[in-house]
N, C-alpha and C. Protein backbone atom coordinates (compact mmCIF):
# COMPACT_ATOMS: atom_id res chain seq x y z
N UNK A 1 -86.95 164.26 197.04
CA UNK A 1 -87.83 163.61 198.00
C UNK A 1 -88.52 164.70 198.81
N UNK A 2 -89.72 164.77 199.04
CA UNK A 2 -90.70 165.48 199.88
C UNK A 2 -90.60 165.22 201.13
N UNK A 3 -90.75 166.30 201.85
CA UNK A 3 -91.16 166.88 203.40
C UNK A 3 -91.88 165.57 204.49
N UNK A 4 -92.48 165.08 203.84
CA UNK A 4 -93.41 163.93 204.23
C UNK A 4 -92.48 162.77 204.48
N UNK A 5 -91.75 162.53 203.41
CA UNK A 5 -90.70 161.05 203.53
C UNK A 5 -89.80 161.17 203.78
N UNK A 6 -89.42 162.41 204.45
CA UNK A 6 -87.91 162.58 205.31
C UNK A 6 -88.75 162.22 206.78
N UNK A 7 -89.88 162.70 207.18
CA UNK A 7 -90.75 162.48 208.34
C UNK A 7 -90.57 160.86 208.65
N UNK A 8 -90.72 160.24 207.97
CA UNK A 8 -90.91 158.56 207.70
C UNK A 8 -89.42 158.17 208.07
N UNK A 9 -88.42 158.74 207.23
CA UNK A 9 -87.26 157.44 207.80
C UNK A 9 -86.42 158.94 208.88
N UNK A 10 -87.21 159.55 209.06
CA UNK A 10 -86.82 160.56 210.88
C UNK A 10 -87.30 159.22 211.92
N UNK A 11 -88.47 158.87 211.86
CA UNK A 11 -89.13 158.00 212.80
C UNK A 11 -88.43 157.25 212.78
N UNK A 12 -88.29 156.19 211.49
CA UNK A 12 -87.67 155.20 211.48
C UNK A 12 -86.47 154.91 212.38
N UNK A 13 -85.49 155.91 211.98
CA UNK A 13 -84.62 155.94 212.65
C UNK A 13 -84.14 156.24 214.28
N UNK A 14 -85.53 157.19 214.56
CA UNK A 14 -84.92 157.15 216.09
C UNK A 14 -86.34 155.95 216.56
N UNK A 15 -86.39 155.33 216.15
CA UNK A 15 -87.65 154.18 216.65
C UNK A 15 -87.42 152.44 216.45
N UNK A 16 -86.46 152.57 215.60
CA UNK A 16 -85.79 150.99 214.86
C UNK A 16 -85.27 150.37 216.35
N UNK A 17 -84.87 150.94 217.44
CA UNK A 17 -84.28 149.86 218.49
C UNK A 17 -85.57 149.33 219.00
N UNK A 18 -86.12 150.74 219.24
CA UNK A 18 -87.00 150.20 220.34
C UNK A 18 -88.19 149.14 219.59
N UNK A 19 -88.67 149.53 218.57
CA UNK A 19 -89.26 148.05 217.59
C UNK A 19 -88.70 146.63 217.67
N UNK A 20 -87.43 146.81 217.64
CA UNK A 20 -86.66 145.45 217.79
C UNK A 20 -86.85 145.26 218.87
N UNK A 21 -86.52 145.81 219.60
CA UNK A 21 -87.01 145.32 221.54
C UNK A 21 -88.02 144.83 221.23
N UNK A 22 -89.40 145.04 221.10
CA UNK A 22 -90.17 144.95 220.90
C UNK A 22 -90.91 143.60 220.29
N UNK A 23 -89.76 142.98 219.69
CA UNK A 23 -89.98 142.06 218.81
C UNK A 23 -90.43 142.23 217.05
N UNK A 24 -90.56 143.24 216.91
CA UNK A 24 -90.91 143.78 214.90
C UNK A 24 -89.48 144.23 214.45
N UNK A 25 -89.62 143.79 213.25
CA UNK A 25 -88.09 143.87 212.36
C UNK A 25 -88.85 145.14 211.87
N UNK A 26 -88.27 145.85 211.09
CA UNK A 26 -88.26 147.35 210.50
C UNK A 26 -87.72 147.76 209.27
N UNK A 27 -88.13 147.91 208.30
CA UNK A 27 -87.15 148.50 207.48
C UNK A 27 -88.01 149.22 206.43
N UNK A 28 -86.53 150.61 206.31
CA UNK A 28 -87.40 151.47 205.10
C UNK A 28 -87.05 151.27 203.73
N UNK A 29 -87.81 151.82 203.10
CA UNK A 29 -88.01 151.37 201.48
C UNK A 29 -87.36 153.00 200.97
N UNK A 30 -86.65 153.69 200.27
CA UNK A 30 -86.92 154.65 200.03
C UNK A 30 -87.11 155.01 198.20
N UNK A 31 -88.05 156.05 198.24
CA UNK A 31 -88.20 155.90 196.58
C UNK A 31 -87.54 156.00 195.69
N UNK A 32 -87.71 155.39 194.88
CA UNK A 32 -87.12 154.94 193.38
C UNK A 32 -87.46 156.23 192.76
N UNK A 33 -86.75 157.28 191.46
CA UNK A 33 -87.54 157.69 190.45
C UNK A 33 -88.53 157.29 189.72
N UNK A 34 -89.47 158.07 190.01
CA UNK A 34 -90.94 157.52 189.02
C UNK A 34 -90.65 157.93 187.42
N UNK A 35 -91.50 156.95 187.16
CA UNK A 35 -91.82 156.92 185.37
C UNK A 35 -92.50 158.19 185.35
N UNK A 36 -92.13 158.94 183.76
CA UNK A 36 -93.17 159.78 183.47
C UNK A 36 -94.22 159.36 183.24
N UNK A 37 -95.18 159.87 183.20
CA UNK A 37 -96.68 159.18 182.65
C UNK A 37 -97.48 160.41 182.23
N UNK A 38 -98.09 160.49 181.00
CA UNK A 38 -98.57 162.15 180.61
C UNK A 38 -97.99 163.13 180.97
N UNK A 39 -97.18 163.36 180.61
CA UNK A 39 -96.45 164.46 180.63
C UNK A 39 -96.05 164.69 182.80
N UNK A 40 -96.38 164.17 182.98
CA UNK A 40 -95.91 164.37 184.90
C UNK A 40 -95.01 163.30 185.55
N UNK A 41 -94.46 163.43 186.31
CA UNK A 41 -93.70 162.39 187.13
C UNK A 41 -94.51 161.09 188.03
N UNK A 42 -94.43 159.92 187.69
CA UNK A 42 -94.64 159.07 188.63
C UNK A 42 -94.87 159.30 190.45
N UNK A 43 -95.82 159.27 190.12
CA UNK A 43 -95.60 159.86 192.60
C UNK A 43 -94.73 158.43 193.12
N UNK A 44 -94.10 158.93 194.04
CA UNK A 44 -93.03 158.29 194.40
C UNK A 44 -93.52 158.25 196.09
N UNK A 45 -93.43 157.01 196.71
CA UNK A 45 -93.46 156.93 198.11
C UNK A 45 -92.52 155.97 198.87
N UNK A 46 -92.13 156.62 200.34
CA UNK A 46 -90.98 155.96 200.96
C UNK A 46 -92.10 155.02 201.99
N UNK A 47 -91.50 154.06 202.08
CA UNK A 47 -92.45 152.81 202.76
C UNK A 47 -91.83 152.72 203.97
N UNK A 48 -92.83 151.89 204.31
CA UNK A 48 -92.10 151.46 206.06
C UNK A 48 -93.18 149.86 205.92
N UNK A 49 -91.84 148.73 206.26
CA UNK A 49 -92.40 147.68 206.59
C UNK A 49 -91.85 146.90 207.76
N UNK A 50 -93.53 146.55 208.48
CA UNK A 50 -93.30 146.07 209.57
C UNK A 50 -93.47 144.71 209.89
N UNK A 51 -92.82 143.98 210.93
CA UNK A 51 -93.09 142.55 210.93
C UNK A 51 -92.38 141.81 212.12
N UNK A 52 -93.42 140.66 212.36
CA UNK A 52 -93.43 140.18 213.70
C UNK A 52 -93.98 138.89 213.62
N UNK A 53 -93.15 137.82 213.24
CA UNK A 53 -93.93 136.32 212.84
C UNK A 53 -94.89 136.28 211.67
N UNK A 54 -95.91 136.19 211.75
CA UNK A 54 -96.89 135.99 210.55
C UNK A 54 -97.51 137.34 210.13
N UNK A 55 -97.19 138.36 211.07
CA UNK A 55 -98.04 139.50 210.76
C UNK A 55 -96.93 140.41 210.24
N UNK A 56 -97.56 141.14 209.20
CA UNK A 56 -96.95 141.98 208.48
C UNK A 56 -98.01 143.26 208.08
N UNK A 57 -97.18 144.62 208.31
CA UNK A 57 -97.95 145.70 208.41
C UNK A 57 -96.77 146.89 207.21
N UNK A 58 -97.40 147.54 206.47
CA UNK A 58 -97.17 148.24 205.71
C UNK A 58 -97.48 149.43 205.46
N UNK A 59 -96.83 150.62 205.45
CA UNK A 59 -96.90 152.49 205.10
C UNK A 59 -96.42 152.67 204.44
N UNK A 60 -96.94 153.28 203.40
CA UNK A 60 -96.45 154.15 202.36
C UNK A 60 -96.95 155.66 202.72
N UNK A 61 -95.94 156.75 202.28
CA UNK A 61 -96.04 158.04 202.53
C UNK A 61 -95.79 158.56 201.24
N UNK A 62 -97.09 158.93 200.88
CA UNK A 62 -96.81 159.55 199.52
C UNK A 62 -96.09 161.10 199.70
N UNK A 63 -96.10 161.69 198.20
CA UNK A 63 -95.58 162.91 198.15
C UNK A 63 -96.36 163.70 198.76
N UNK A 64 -97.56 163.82 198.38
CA UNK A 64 -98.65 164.54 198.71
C UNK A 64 -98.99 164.61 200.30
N UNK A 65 -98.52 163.75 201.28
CA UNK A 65 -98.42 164.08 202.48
C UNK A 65 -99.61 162.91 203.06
N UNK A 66 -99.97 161.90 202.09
CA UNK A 66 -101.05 160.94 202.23
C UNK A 66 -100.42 160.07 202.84
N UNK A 67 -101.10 159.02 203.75
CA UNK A 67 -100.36 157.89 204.04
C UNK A 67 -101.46 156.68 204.06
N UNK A 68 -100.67 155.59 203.28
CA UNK A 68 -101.73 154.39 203.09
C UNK A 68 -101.52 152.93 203.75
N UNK A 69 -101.77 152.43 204.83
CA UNK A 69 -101.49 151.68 205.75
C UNK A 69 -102.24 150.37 204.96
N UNK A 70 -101.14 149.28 205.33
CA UNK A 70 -102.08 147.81 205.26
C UNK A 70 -101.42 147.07 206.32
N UNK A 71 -102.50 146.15 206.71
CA UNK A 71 -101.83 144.91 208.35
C UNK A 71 -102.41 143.91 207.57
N UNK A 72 -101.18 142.67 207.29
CA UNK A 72 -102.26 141.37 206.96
C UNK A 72 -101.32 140.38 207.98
N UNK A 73 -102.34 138.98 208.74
CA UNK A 73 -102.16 138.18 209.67
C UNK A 73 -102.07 136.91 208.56
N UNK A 74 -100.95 136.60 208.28
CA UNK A 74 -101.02 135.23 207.33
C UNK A 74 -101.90 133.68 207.94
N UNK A 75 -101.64 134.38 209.68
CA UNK A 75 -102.29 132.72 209.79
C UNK A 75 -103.84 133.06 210.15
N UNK A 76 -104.15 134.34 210.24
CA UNK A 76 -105.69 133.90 210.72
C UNK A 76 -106.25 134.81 209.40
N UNK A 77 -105.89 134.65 208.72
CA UNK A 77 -105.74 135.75 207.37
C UNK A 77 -107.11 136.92 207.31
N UNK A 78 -106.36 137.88 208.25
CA UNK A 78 -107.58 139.16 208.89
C UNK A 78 -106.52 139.81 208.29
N UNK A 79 -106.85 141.10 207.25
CA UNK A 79 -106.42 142.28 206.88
C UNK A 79 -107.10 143.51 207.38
N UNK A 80 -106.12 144.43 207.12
CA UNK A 80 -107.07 146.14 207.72
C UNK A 80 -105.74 146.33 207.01
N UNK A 81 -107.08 147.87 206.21
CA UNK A 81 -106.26 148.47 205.55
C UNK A 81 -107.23 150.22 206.23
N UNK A 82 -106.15 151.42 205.97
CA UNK A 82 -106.59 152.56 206.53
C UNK A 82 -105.87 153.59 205.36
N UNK A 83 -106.06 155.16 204.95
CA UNK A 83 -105.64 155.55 204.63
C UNK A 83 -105.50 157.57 205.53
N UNK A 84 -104.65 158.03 205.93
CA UNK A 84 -104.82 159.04 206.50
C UNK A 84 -104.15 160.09 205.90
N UNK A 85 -103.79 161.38 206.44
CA UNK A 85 -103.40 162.64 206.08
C UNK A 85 -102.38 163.20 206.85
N UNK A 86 -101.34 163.23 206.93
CA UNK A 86 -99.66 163.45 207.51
C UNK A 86 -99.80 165.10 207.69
N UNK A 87 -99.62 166.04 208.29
CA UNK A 87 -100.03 167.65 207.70
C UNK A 87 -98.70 168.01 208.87
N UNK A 88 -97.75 167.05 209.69
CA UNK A 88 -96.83 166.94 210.32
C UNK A 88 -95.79 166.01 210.79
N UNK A 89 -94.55 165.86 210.94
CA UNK A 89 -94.42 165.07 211.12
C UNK A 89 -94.48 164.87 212.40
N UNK A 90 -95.36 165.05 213.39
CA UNK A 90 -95.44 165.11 214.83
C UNK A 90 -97.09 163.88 214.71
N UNK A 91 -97.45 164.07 213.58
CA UNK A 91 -98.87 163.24 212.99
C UNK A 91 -98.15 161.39 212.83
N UNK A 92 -97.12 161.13 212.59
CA UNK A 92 -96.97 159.95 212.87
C UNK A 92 -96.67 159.22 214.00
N UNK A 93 -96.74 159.45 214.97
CA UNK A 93 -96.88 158.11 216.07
C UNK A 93 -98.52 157.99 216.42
N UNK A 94 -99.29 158.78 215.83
CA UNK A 94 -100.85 158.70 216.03
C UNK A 94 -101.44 157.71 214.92
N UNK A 95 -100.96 157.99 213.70
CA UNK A 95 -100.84 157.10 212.23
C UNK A 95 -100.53 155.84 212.41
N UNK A 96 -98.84 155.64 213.05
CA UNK A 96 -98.61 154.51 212.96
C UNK A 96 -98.99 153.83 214.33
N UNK A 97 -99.79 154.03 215.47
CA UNK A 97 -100.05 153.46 216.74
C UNK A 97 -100.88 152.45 216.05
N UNK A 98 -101.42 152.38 215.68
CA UNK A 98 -102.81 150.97 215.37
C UNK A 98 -102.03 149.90 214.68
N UNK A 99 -101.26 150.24 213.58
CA UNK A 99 -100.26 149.63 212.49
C UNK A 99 -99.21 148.80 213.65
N UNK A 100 -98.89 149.60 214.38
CA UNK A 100 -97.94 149.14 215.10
C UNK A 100 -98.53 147.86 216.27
N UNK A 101 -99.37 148.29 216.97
CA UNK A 101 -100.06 147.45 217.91
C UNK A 101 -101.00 145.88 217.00
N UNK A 102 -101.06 146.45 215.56
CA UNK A 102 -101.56 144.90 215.02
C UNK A 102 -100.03 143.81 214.74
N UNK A 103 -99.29 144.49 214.52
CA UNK A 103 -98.07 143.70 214.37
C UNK A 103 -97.92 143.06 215.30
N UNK A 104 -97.54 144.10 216.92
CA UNK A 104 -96.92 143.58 217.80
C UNK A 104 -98.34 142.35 218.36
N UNK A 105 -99.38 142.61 217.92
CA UNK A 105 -99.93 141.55 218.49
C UNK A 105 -101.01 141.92 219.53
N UNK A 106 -100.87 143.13 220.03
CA UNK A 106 -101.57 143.92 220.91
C UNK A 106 -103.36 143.75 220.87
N UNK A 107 -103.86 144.10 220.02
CA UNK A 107 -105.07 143.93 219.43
C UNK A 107 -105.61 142.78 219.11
N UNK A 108 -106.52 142.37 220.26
CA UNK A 108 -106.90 140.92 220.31
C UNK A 108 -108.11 140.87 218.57
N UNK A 109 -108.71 139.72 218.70
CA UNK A 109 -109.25 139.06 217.29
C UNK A 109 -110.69 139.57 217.59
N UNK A 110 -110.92 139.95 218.92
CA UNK A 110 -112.85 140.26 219.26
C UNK A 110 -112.39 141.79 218.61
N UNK A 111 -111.49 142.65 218.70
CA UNK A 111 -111.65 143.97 218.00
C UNK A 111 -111.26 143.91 216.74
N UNK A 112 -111.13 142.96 215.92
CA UNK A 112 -110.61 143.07 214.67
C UNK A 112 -112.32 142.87 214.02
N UNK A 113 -112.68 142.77 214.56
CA UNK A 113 -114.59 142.45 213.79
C UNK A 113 -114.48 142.63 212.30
């Protein structure tokens, strides 16, 4: 496992209470071995899924240090999806602040345009 997805369940872990306070359940995914495919390894990413009633928000942290965010609202069915660049792990509470604030609800429906 890569540098990047030890970063992911570091957070996780010192951040899982205060989410629950919070009201969002938490939990990490961590990767499976990838399939070969042409001669190379499957990229493998440790997830983070978030959730809070109808809204559900999703990170994946690839190997490569990429991270690919999705938020979908089942009842007013508004998605956002983002993709960014990890180059620390001091780079995720900036990553996951938006992810986090659509869950908790924070981000009213006039800024979701």
């Amino acid at each position: 496992m890569r540098e990047s997805a030890h970063w992911l369940i570091n957070w996780h872990a010192a951040h899982q209470d205060g989410l629950r306070a919070r009201g969002i359940g938490a939990v990490v995914n961590r990767p499976h071995r990838g399939t070969p495919t042409r001669g190379r390894p499957k990229a493998t990413a440790v997830s983070l899924t978030l959730e809070s009633g109808e809204r559900l928000g999703h990170v994946f942290v690839w190997e490569s240090g990429s991270a690919s965010l999705l938020f979908i609202d089942s009842r007013s069915e508004y998605m956002w999806q983002d993709e960014q660049e990890l180059s620390s792990e001091g780079d995720l509470p900036r990553v996951l602040a938006p992810l986090i604030e659509l869950v908790e609800g924070l981000q009213g429906s006039a800024s979701r345009g």
